[in-house]
C-alpha atoms as a PDB file:
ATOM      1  CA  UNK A   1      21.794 -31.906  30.763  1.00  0.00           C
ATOM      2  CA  UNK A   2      21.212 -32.007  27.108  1.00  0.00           C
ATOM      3  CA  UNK A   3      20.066 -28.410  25.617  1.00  0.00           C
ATOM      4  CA  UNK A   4      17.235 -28.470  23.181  1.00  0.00           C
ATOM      5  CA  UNK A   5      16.098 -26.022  21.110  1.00  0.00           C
ATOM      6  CA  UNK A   6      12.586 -24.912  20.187  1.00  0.00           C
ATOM      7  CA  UNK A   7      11.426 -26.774  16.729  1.00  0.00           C
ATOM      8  CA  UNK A   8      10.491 -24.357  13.980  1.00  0.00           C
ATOM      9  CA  UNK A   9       7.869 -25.595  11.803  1.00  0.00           C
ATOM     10  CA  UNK A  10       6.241 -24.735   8.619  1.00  0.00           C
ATOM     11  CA  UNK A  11       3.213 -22.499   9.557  1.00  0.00           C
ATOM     12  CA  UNK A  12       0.225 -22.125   7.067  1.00  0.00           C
ATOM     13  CA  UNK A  13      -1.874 -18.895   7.647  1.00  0.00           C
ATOM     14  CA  UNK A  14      -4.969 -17.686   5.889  1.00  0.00           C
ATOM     15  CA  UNK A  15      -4.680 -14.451   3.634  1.00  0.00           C
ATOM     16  CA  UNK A  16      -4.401 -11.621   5.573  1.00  0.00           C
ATOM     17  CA  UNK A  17      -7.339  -9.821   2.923  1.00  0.00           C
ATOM     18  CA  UNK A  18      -9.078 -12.020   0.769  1.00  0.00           C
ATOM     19  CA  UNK A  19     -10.560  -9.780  -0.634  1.00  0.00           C
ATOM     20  CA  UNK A  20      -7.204  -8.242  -2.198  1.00  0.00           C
ATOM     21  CA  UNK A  21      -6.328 -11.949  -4.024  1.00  0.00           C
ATOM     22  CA  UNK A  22      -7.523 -11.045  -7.206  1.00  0.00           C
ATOM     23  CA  UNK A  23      -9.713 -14.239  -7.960  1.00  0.00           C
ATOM     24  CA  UNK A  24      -6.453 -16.482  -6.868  1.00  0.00           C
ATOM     25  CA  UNK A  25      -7.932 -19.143  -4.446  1.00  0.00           C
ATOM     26  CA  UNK A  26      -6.436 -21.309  -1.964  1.00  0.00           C
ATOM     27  CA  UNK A  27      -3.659 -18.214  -0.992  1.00  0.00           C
ATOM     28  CA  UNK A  28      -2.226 -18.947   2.582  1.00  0.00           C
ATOM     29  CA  UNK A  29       0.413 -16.703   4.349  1.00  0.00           C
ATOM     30  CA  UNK A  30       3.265 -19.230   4.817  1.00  0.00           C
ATOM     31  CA  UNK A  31       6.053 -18.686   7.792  1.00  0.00           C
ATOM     32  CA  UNK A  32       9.263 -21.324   7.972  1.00  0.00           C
ATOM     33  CA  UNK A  33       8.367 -22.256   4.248  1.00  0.00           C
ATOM     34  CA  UNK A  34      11.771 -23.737   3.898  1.00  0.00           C
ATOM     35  CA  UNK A  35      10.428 -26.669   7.041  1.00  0.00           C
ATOM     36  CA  UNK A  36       7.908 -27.885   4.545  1.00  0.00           C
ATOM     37  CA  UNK A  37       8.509 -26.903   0.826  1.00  0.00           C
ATOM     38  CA  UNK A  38      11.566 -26.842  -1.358  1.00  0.00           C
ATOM     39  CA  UNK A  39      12.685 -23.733  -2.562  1.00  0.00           C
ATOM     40  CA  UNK A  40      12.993 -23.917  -6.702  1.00  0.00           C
ATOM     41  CA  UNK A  41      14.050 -20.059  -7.036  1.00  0.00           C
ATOM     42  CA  UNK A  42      12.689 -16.939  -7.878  1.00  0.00           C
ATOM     43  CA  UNK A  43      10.435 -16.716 -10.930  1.00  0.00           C
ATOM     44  CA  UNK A  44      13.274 -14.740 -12.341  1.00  0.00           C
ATOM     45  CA  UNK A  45      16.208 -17.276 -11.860  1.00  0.00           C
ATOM     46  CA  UNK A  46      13.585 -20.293 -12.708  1.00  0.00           C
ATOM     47  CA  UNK A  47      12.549 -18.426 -16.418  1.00  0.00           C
ATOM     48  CA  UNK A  48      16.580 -17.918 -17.042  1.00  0.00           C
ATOM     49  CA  UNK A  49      17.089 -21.240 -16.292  1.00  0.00           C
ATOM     50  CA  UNK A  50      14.306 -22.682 -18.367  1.00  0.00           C
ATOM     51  CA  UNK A  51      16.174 -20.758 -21.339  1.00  0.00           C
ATOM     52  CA  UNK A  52      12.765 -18.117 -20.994  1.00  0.00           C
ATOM     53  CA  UNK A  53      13.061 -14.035 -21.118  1.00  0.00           C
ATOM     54  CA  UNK A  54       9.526 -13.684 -20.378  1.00  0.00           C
ATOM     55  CA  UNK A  55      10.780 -12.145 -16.293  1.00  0.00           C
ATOM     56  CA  UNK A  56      13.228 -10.209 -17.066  1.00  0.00           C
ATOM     57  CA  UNK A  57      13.363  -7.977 -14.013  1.00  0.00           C
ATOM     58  CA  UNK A  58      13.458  -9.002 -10.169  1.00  0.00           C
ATOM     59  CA  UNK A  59      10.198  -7.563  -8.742  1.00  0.00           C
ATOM     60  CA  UNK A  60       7.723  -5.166  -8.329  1.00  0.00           C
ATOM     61  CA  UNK A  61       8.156  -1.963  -6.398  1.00  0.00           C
ATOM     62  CA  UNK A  62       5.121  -1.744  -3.688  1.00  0.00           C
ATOM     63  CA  UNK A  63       5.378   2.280  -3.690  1.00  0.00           C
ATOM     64  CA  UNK A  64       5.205   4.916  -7.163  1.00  0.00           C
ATOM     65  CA  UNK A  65       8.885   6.084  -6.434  1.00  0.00           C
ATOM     66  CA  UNK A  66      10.485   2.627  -6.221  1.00  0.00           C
ATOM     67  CA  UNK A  67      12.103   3.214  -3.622  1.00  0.00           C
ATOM     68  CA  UNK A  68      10.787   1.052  -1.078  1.00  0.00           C
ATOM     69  CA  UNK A  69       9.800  -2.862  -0.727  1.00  0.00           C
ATOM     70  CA  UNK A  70       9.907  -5.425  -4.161  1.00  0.00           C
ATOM     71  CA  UNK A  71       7.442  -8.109  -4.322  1.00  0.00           C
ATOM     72  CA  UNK A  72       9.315 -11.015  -6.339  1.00  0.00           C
ATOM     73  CA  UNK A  73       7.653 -13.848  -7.445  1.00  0.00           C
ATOM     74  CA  UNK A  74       9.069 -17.065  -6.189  1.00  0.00           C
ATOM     75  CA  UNK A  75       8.388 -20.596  -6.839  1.00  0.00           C
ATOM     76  CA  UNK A  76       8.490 -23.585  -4.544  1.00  0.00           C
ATOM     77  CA  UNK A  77       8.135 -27.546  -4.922  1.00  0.00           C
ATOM     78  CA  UNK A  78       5.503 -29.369  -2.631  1.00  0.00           C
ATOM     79  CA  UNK A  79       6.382 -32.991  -1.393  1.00  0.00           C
ATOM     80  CA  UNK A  80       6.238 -35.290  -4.648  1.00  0.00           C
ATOM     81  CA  UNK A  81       2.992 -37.151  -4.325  1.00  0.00           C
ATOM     82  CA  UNK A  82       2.251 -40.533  -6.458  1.00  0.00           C
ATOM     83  CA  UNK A  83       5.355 -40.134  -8.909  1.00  0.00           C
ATOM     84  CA  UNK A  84       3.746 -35.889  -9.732  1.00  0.00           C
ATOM     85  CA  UNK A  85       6.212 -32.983  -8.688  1.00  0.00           C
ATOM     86  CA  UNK A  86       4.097 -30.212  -8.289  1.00  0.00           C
ATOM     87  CA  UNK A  87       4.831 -26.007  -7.794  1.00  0.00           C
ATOM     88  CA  UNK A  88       2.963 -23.670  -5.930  1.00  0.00           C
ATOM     89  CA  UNK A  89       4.105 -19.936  -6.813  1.00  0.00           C
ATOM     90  CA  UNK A  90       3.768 -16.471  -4.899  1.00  0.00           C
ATOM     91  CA  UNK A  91       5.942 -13.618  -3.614  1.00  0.00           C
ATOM     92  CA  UNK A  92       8.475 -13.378  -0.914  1.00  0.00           C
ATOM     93  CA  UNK A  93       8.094 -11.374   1.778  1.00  0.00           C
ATOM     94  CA  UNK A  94      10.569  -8.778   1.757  1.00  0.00           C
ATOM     95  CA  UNK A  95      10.623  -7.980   5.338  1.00  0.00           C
ATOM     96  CA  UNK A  96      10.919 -11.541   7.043  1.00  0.00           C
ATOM     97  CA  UNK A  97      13.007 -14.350   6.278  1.00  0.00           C
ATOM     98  CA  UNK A  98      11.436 -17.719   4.509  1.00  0.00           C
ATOM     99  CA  UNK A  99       8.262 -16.630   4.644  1.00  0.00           C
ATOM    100  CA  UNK A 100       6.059 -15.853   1.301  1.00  0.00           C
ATOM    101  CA  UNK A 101       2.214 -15.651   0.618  1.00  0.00           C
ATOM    102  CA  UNK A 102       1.583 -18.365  -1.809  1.00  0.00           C
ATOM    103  CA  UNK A 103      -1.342 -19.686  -4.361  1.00  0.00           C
ATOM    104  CA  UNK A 104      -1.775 -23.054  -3.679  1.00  0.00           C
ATOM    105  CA  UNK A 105      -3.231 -24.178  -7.337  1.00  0.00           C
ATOM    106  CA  UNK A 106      -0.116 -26.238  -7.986  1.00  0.00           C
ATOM    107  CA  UNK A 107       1.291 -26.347 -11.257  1.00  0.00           C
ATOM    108  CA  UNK A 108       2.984 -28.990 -13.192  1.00  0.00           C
ATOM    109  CA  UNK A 109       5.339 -27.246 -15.589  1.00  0.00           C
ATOM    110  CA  UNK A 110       8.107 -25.252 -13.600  1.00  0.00           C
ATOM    111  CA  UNK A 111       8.178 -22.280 -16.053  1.00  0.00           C
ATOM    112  CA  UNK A 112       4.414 -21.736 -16.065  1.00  0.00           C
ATOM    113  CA  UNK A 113       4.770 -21.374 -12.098  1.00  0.00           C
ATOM    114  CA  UNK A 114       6.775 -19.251 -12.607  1.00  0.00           C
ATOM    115  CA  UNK A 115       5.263 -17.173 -14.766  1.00  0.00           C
ATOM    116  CA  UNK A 116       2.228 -17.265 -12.626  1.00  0.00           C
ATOM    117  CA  UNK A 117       4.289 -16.351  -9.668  1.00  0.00           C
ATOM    118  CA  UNK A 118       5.646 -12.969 -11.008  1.00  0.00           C
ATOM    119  CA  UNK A 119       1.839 -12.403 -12.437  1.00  0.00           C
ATOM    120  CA  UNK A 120       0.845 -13.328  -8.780  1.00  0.00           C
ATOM    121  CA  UNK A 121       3.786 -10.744  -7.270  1.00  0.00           C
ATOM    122  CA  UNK A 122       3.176  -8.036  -9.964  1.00  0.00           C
ATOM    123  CA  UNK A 123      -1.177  -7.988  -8.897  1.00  0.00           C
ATOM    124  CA  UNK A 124      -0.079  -7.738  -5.249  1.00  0.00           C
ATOM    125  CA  UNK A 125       2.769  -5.126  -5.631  1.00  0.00           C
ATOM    126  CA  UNK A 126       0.145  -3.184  -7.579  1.00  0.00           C
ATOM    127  CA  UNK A 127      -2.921  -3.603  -4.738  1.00  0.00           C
ATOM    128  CA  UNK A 128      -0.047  -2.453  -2.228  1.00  0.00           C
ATOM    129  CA  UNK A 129       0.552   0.983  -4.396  1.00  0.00           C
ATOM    130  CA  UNK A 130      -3.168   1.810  -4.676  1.00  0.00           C
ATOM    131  CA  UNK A 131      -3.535   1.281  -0.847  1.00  0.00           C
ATOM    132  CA  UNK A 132      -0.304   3.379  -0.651  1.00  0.00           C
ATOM    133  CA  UNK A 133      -1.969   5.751  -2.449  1.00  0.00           C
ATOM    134  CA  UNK A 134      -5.637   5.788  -0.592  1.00  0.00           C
ATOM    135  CA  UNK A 135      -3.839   5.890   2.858  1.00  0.00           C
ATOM    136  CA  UNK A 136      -1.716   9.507   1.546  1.00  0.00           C
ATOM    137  CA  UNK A 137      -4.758  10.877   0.119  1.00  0.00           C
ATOM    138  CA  UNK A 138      -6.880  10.121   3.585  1.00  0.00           C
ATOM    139  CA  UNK A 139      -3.531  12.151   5.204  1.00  0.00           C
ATOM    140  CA  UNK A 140      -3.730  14.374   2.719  1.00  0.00           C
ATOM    141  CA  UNK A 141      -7.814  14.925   3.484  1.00  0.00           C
ATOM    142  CA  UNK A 142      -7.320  14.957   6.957  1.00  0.00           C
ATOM    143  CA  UNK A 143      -4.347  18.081   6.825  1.00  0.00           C
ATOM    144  CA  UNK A 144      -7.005  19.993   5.231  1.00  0.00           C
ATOM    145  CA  UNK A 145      -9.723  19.776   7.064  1.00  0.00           C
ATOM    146  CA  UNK A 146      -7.445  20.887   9.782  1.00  0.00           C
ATOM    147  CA  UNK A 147      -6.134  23.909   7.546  1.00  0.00           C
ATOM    148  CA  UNK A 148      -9.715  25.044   6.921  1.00  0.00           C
ATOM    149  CA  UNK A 149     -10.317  25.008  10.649  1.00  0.00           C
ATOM    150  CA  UNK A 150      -7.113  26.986  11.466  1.00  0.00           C
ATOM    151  CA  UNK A 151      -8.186  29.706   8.721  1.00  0.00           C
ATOM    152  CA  UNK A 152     -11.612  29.546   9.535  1.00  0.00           C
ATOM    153  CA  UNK A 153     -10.604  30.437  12.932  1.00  0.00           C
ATOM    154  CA  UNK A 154      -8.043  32.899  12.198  1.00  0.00           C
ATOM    155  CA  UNK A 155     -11.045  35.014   9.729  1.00  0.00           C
ATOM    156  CA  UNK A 156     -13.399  35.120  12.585  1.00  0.00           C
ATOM    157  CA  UNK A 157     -10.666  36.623  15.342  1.00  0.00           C
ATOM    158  CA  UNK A 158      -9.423  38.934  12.681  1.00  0.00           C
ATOM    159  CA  UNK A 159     -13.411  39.763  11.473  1.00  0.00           C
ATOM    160  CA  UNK A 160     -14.026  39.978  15.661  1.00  0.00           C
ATOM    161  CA  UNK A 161     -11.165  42.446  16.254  1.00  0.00           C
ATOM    162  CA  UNK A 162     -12.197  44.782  13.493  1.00  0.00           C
ATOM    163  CA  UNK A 163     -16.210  45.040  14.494  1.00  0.00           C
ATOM    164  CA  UNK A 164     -14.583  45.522  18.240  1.00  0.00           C
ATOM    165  CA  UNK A 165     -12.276  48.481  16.635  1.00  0.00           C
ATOM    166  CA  UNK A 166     -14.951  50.277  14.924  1.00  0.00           C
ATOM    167  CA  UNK A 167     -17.471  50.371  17.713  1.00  0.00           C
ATOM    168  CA  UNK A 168     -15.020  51.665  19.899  1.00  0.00           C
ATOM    169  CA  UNK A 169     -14.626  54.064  17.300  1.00  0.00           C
ATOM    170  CA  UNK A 170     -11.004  53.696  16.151  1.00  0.00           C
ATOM    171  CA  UNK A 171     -10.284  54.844  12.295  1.00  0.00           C
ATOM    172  CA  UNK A 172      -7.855  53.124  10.820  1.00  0.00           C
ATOM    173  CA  UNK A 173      -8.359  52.921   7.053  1.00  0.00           C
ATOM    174  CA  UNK A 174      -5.149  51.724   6.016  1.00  0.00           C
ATOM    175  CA  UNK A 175      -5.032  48.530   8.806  1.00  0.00           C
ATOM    176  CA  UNK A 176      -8.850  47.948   8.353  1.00  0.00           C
ATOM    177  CA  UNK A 177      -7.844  47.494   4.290  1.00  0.00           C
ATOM    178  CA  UNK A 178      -4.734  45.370   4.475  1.00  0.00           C
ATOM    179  CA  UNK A 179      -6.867  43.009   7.549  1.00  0.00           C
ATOM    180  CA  UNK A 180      -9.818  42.798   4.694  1.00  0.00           C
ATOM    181  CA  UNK A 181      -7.717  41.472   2.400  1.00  0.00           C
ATOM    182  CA  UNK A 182      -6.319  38.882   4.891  1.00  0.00           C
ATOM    183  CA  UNK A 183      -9.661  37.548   5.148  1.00  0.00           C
ATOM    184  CA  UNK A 184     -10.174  37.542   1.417  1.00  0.00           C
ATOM    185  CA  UNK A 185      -6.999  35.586   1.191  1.00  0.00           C
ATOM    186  CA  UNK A 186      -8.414  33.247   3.915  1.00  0.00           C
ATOM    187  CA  UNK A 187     -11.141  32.928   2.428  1.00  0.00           C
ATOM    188  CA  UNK A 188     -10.081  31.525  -0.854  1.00  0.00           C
ATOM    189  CA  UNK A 189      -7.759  29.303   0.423  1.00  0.00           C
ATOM    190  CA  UNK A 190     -10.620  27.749   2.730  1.00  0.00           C
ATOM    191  CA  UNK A 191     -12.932  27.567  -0.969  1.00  0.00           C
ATOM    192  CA  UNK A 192      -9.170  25.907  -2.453  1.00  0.00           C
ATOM    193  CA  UNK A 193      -8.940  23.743   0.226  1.00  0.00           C
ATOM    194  CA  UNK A 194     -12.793  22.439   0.442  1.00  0.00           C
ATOM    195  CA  UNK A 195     -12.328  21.779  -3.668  1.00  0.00           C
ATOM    196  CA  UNK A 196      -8.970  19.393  -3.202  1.00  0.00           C
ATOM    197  CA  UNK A 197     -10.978  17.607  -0.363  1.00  0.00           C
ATOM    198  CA  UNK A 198     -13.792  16.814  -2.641  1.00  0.00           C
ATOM    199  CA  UNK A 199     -11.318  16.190  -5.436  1.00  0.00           C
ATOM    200  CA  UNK A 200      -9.932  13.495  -2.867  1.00  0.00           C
ATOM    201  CA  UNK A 201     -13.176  12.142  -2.013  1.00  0.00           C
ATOM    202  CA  UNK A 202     -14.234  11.532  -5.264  1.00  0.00           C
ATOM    203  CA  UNK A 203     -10.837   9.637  -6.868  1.00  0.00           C
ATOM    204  CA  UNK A 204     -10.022   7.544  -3.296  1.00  0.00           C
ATOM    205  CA  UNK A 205     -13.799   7.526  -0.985  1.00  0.00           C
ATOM    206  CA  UNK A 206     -14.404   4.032  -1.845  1.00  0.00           C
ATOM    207  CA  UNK A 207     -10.537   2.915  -1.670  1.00  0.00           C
ATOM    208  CA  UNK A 208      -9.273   0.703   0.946  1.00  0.00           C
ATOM    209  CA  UNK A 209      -6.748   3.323   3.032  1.00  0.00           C
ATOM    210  CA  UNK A 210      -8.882   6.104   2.507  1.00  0.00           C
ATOM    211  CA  UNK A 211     -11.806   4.885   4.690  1.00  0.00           C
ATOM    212  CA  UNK A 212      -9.529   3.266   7.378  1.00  0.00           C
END
């Protein structure tokens, strides 16, 4: 018996977050791209080979210590309709093979795709940093609210121990003094701690990641 194997075919897929497009319309999340469209190249290869410097680089880091994922614009042909080739433009996606989201607001001239597409890649790469950035400083928030619990907790066994000591009527001037200061120290790191939450709040409470 003959063995077949399981067709792949082109697979288009709404925007994961609309919202996050930046105005573009008609974005779909494209899987087996290569079933459907031709590939033309990377904005960056497509500009060099137009003669063009205007992409001279080969992505956009997704994190502030590029050192993780590159969004890189890419450019694809659709099926030639009544005599018109036509490109639709977008990003890659770094992490699975033929597969890019792409703005389907086809353009004529090769180069301007292009362009578009790293413009497209470079908007993305930088909506992926700020919700990089949202999502550490939620972390961040969270670890302190659990450090001002922990000290908060610590000051009243310490505060607890010392009331217990001096009705029981134990003198210890020197211990009392140095367990006074602990809590002073607690204390101000709790007020510290409180201030870089609202700090936090205020720069990422209304950013995607930090709500999540």
């Amino acid at each position: 018996m003959r063995k077949t194997t399981k067709q792949k075919f082109i697979e288009y897929n709404p925007a994961n977050d609309p919202k996050r497009m930046h105005g573009y319309k008609n974005v779909r999340w494209v899987e087996n791209v290569s079933r459907g469209l031709r590939l033309v190249g990377f904005a960056d290869k497509v500009a060099d080979e137009a003669g063009s410097h205007a992409i001279e680089h080969q992505g956009w880091f997704t994190d502030d210590d590029f050192q993780d994922e590159v969004y890189r614009g890419v450019v694809y042909q659709l099926p030639v309709r009544d005599g018109e080739t036509q490109f639709v433009y977008g990003y890659a996606d770094p992490n699975n093979d033929d597969c890019a989201l792409l703005c389907f607001e086809p353009f004529t001239d090769k180069l301007e795709a292009a362009k578009q597409a790293d413009r497209f890649a470079e908007l993305m790469a930088e909506s992926e940093r700020d919700y990089r950035r949202a999502d550490s400083a939620r972390i961040k928030y969270d670890e302190l609210a659990d450090e001002i619990k922990q000290a908060r907790t610590t000051a009243l066994k310490i505060a607890a121990e010392m009331r217990a000591a001096k009705q029981s009527g134990v003198s210890a001037p020197t211990i009392c003094a140095t367990l006074r200061s602990k809590i002073l120290s607690l204390y101000r790191s709790i007020q510290k701690a409180r201030k870089e939450r609202a700090e936090l709040m205020d720069s990422y409470g209304n950013c995607e990641g930090f709500t999540e």
